[in-house]
PDB file of N, CA and C in Angstrom:
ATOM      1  N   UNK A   1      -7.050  -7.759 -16.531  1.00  0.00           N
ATOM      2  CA  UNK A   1      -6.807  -8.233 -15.179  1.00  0.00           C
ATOM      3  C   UNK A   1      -5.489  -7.619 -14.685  1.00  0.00           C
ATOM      4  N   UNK A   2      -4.970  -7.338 -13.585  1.00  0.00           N
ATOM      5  CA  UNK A   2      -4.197  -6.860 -12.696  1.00  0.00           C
ATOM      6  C   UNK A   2      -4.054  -7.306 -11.315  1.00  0.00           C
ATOM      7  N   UNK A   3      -2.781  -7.971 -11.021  1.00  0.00           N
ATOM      8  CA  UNK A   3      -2.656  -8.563  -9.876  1.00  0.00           C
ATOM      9  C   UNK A   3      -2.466  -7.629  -8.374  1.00  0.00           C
ATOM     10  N   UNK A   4      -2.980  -7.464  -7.908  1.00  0.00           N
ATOM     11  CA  UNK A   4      -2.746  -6.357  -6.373  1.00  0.00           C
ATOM     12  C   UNK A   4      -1.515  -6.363  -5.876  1.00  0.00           C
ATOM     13  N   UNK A   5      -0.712  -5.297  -5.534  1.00  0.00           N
ATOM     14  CA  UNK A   5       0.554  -5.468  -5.522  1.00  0.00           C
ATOM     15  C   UNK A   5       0.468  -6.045  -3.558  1.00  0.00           C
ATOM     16  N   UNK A   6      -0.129  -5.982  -2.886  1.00  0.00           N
ATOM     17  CA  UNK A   6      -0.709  -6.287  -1.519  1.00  0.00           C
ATOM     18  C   UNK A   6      -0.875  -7.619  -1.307  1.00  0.00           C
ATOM     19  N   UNK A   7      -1.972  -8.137  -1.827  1.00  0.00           N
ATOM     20  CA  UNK A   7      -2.554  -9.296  -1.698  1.00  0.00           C
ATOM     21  C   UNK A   7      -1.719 -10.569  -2.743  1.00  0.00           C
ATOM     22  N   UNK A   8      -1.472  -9.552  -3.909  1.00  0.00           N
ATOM     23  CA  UNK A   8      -1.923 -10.566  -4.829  1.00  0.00           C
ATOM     24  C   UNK A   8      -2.409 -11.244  -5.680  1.00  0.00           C
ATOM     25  N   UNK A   9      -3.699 -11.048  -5.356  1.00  0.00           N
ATOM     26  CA  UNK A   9      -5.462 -11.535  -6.210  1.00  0.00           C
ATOM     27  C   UNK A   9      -4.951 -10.796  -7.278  1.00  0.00           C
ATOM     28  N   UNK A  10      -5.388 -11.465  -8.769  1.00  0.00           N
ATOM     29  CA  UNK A  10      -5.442 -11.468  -9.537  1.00  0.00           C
ATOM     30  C   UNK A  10      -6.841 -11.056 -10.169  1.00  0.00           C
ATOM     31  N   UNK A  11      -7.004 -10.082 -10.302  1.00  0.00           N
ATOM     32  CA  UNK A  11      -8.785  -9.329 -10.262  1.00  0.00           C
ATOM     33  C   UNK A  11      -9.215  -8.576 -11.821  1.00  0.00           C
ATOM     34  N   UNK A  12     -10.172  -8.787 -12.526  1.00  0.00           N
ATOM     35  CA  UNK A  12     -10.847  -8.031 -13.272  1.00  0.00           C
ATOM     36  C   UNK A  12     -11.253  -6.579 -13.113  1.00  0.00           C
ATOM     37  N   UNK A  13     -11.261  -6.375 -11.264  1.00  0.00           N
ATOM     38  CA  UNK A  13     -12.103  -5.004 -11.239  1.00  0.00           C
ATOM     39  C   UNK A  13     -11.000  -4.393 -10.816  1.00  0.00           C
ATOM     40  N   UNK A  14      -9.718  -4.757 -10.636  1.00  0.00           N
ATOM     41  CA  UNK A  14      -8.444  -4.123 -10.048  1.00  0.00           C
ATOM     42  C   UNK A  14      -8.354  -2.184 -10.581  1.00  0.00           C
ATOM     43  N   UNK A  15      -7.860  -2.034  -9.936  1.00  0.00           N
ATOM     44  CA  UNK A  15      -8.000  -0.169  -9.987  1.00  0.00           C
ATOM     45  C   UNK A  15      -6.330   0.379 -10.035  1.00  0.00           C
ATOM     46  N   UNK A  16      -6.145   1.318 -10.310  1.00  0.00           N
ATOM     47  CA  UNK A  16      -4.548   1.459 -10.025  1.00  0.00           C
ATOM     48  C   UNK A  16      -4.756   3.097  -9.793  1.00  0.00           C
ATOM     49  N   UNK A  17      -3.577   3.155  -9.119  1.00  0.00           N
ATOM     50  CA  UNK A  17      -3.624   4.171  -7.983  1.00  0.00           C
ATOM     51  C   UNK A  17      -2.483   5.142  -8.678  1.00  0.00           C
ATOM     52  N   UNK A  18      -2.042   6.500  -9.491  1.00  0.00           N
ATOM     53  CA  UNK A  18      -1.120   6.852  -9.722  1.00  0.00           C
ATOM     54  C   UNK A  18      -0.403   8.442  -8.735  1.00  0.00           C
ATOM     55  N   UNK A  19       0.629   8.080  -8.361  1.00  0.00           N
ATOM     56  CA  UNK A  19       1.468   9.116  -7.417  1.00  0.00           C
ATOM     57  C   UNK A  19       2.098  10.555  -7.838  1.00  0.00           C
ATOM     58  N   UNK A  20       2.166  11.514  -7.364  1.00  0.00           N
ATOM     59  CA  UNK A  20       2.649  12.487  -7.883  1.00  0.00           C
ATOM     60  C   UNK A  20       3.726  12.564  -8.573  1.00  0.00           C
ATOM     61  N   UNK A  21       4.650  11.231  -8.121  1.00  0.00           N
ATOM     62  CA  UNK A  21       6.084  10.940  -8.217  1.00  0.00           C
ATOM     63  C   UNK A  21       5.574  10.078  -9.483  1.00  0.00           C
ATOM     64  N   UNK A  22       4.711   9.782 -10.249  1.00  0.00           N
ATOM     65  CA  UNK A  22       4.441   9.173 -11.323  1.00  0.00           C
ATOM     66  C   UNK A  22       4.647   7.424 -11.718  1.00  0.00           C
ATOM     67  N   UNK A  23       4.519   7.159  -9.869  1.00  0.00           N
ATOM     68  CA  UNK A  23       4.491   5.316  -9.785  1.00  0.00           C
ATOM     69  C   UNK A  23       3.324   5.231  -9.820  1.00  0.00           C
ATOM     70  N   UNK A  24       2.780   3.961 -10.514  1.00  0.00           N
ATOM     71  CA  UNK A  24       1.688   3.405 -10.565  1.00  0.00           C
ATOM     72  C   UNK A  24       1.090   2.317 -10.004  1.00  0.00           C
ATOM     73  N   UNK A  25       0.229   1.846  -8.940  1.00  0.00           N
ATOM     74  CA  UNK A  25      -0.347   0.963  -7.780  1.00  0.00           C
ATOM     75  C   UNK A  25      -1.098   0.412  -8.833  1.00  0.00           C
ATOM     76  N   UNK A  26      -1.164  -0.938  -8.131  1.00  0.00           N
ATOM     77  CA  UNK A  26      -2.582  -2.021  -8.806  1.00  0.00           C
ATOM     78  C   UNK A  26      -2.937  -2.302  -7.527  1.00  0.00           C
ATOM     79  N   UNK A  27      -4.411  -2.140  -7.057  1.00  0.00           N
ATOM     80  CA  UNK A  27      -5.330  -2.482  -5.925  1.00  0.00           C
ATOM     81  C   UNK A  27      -6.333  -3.378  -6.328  1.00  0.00           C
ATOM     82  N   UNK A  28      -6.939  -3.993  -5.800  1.00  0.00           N
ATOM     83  CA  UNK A  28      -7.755  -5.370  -5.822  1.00  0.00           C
ATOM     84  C   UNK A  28      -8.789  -4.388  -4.954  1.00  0.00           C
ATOM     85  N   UNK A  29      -8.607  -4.092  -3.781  1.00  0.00           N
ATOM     86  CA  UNK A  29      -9.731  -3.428  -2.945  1.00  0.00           C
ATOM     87  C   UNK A  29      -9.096  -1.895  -2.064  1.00  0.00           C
ATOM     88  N   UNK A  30     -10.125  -1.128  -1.823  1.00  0.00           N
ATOM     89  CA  UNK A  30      -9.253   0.088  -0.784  1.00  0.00           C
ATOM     90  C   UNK A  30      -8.528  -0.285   0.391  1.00  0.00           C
ATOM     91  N   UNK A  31      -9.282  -1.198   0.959  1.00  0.00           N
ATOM     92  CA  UNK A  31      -8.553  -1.692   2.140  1.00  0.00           C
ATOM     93  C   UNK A  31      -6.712  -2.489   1.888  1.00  0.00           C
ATOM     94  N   UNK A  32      -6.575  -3.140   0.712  1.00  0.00           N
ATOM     95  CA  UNK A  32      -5.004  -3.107   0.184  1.00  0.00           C
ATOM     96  C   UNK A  32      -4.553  -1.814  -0.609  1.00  0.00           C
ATOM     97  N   UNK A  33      -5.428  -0.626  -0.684  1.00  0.00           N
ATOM     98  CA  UNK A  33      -4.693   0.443  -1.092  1.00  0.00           C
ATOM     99  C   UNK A  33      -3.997   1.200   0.306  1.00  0.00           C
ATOM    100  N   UNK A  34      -5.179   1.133   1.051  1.00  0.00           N
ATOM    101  CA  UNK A  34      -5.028   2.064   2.444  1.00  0.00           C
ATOM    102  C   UNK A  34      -3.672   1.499   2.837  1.00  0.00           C
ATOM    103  N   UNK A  35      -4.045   0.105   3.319  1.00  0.00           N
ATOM    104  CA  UNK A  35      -2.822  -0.614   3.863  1.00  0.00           C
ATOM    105  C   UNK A  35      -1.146  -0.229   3.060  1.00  0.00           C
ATOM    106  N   UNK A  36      -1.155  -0.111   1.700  1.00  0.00           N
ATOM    107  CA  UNK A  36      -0.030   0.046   1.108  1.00  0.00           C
ATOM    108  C   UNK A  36       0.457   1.902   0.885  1.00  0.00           C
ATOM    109  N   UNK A  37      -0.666   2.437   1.103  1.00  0.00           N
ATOM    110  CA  UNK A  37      -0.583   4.256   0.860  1.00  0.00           C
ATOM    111  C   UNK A  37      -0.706   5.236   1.840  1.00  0.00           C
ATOM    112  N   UNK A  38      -1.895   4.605   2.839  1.00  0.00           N
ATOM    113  CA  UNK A  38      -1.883   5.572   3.682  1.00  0.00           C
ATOM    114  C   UNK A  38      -0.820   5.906   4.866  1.00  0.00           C
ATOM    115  N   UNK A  39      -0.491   7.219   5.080  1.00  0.00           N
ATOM    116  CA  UNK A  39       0.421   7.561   5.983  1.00  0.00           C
ATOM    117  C   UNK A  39      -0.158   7.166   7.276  1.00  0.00           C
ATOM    118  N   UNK A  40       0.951   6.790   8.375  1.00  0.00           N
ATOM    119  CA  UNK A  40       0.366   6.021   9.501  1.00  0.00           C
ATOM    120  C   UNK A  40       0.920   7.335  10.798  1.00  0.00           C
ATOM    121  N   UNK A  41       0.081   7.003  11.855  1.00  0.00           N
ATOM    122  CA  UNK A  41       0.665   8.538  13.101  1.00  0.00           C
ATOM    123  C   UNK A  41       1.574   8.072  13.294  1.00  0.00           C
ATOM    124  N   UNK A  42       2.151   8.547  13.920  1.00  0.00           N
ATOM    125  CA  UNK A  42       3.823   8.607  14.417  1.00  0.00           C
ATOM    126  C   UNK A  42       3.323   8.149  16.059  1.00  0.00           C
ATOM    127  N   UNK A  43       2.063   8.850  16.285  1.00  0.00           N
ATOM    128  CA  UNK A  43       2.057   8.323  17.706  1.00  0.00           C
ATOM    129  C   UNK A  43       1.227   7.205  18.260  1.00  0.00           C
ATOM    130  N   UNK A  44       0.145   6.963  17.727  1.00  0.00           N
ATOM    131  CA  UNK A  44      -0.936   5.463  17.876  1.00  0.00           C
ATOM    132  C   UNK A  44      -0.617   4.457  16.669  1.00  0.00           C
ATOM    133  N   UNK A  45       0.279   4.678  15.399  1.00  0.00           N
ATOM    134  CA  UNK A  45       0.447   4.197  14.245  1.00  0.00           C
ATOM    135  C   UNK A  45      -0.962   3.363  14.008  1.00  0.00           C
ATOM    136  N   UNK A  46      -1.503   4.278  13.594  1.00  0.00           N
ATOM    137  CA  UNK A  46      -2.936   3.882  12.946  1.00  0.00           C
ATOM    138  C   UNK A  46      -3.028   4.524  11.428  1.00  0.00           C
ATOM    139  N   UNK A  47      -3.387   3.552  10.067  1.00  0.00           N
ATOM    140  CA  UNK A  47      -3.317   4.014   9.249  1.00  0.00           C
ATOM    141  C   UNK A  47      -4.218   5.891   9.206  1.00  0.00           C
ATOM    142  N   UNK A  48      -3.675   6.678   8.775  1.00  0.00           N
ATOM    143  CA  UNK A  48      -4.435   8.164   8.633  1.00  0.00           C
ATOM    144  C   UNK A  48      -5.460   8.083   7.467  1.00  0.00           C
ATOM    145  N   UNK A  49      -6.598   7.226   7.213  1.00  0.00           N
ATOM    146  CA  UNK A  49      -7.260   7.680   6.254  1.00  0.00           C
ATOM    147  C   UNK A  49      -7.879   8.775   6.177  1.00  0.00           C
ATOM    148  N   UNK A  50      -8.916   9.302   6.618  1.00  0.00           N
ATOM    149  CA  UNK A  50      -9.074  10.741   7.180  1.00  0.00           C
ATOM    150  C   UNK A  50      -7.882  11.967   6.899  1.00  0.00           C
ATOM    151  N   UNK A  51      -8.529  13.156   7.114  1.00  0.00           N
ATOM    152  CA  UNK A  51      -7.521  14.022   7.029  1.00  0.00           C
ATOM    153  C   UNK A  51      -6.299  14.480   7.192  1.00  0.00           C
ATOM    154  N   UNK A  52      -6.163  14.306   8.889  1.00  0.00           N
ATOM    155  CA  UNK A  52      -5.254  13.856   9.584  1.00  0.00           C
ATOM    156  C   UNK A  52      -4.501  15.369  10.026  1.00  0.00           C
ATOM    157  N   UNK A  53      -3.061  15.235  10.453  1.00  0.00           N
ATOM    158  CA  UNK A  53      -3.031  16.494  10.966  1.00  0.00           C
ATOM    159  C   UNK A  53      -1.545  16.448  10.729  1.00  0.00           C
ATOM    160  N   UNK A  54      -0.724  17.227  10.092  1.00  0.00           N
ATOM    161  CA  UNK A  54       0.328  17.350   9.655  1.00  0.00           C
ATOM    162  C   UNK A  54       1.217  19.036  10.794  1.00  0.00           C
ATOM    163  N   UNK A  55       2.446  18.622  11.364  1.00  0.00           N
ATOM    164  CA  UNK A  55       3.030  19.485  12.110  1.00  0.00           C
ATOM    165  C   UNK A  55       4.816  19.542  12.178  1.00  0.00           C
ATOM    166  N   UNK A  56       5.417  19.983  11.895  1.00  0.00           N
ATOM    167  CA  UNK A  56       6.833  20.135  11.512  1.00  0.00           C
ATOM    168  C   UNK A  56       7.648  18.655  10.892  1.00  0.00           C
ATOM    169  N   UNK A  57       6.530  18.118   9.590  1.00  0.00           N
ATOM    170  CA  UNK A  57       6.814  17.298   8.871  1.00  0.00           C
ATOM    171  C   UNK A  57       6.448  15.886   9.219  1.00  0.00           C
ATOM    172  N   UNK A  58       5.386  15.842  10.524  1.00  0.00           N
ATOM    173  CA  UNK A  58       5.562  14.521  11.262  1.00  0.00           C
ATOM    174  C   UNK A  58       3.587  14.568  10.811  1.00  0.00           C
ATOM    175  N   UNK A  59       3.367  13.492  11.117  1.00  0.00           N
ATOM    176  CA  UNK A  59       1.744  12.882  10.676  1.00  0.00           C
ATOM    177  C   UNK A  59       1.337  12.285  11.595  1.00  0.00           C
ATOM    178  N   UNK A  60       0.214  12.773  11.571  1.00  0.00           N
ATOM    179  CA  UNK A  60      -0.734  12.221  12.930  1.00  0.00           C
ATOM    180  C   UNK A  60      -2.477  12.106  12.632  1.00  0.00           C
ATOM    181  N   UNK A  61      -2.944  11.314  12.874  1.00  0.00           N
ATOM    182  CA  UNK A  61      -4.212  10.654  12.726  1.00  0.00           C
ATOM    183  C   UNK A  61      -5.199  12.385  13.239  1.00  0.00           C
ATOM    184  N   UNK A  62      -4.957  12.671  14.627  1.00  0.00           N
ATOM    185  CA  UNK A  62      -5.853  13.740  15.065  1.00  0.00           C
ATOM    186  C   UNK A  62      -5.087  14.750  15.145  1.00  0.00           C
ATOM    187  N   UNK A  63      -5.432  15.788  16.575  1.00  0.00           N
ATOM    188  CA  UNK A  63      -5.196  16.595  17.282  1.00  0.00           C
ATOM    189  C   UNK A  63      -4.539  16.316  18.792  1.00  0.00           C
ATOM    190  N   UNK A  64      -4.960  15.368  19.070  1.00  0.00           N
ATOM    191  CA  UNK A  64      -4.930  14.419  20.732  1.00  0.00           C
ATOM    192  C   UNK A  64      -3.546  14.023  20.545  1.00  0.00           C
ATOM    193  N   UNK A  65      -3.229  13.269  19.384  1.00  0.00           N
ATOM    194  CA  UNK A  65      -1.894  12.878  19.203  1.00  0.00           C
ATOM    195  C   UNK A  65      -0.852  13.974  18.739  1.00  0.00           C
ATOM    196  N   UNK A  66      -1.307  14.794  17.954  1.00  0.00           N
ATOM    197  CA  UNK A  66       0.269  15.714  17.758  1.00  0.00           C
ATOM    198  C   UNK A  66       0.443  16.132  19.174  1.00  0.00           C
ATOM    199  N   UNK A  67      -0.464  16.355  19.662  1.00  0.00           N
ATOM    200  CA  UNK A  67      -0.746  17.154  21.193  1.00  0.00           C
ATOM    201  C   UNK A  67       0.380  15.912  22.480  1.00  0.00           C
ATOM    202  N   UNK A  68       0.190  14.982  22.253  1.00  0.00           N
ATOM    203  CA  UNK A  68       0.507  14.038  22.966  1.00  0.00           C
ATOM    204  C   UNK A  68       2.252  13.714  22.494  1.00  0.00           C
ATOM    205  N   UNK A  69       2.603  14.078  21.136  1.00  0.00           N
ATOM    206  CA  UNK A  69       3.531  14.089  20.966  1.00  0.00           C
ATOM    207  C   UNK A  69       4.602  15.560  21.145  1.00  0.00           C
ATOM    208  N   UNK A  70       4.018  16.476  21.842  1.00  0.00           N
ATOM    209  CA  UNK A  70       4.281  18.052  22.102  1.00  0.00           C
ATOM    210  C   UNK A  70       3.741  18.906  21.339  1.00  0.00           C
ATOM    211  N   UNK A  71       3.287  18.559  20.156  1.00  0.00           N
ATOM    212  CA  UNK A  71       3.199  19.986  19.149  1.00  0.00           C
ATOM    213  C   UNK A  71       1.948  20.429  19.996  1.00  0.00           C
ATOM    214  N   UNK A  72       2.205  22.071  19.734  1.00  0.00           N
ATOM    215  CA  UNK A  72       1.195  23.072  20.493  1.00  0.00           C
ATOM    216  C   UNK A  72       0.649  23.424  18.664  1.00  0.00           C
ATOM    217  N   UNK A  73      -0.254  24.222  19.934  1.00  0.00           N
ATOM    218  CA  UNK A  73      -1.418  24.541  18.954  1.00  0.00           C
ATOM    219  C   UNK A  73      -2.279  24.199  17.461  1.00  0.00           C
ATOM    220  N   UNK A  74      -2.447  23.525  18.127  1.00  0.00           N
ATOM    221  CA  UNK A  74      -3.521  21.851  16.873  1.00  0.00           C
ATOM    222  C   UNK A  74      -4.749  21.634  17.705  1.00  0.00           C
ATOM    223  N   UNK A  75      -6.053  22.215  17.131  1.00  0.00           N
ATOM    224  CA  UNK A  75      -6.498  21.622  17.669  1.00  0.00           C
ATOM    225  C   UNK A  75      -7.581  20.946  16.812  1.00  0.00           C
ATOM    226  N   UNK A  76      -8.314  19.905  16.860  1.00  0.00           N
ATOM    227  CA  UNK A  76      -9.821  19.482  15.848  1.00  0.00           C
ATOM    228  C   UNK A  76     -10.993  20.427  15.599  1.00  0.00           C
ATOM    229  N   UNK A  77     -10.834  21.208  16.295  1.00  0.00           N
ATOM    230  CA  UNK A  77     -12.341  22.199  15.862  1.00  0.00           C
ATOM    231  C   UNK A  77     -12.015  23.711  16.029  1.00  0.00           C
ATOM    232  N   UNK A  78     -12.223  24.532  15.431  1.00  0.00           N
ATOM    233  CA  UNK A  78     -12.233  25.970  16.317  1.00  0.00           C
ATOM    234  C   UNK A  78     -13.788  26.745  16.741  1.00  0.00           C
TER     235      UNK A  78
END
């Protein structure tokens, strides 16, 4: 058993998540992994599960938003 570092719950099926930086997560479900890992936009702050779109070090969910935050040339499709 492993307690979720998120929630809490104390779970049998708990999963753990390990980082490049060599810390180790205990998750109960993805939705308390997402919540605790995923990078969020800088401009709608919506967790980035998806790919997302990375531009002079800043994170963004799409294209619409780096765009909205100035960065040129990003776009979702070519």
């Amino acid at each position: 058993m492993a307690r979720c570092e998120v929630c809490g719950n104390d779970y049998d099926l708990a999963f753990f998540v390990e980082t490049q930086d060599g810390s180790r997560h205990a998750f109960d479900s993805f939705a308390c992994a997402i919540h605790r890992m995923a990078p969020i936009c800088e401009h709608c702050r919506v967790p980035i599960v998806g790919q997302g779109v990375e531009a002079d070090g800043h994170w963004y969910c799409g294209a619409h938003c780096a765009r909205s935050e100035g960065k040129v040339g990003i776009v979702d499709r070519v």
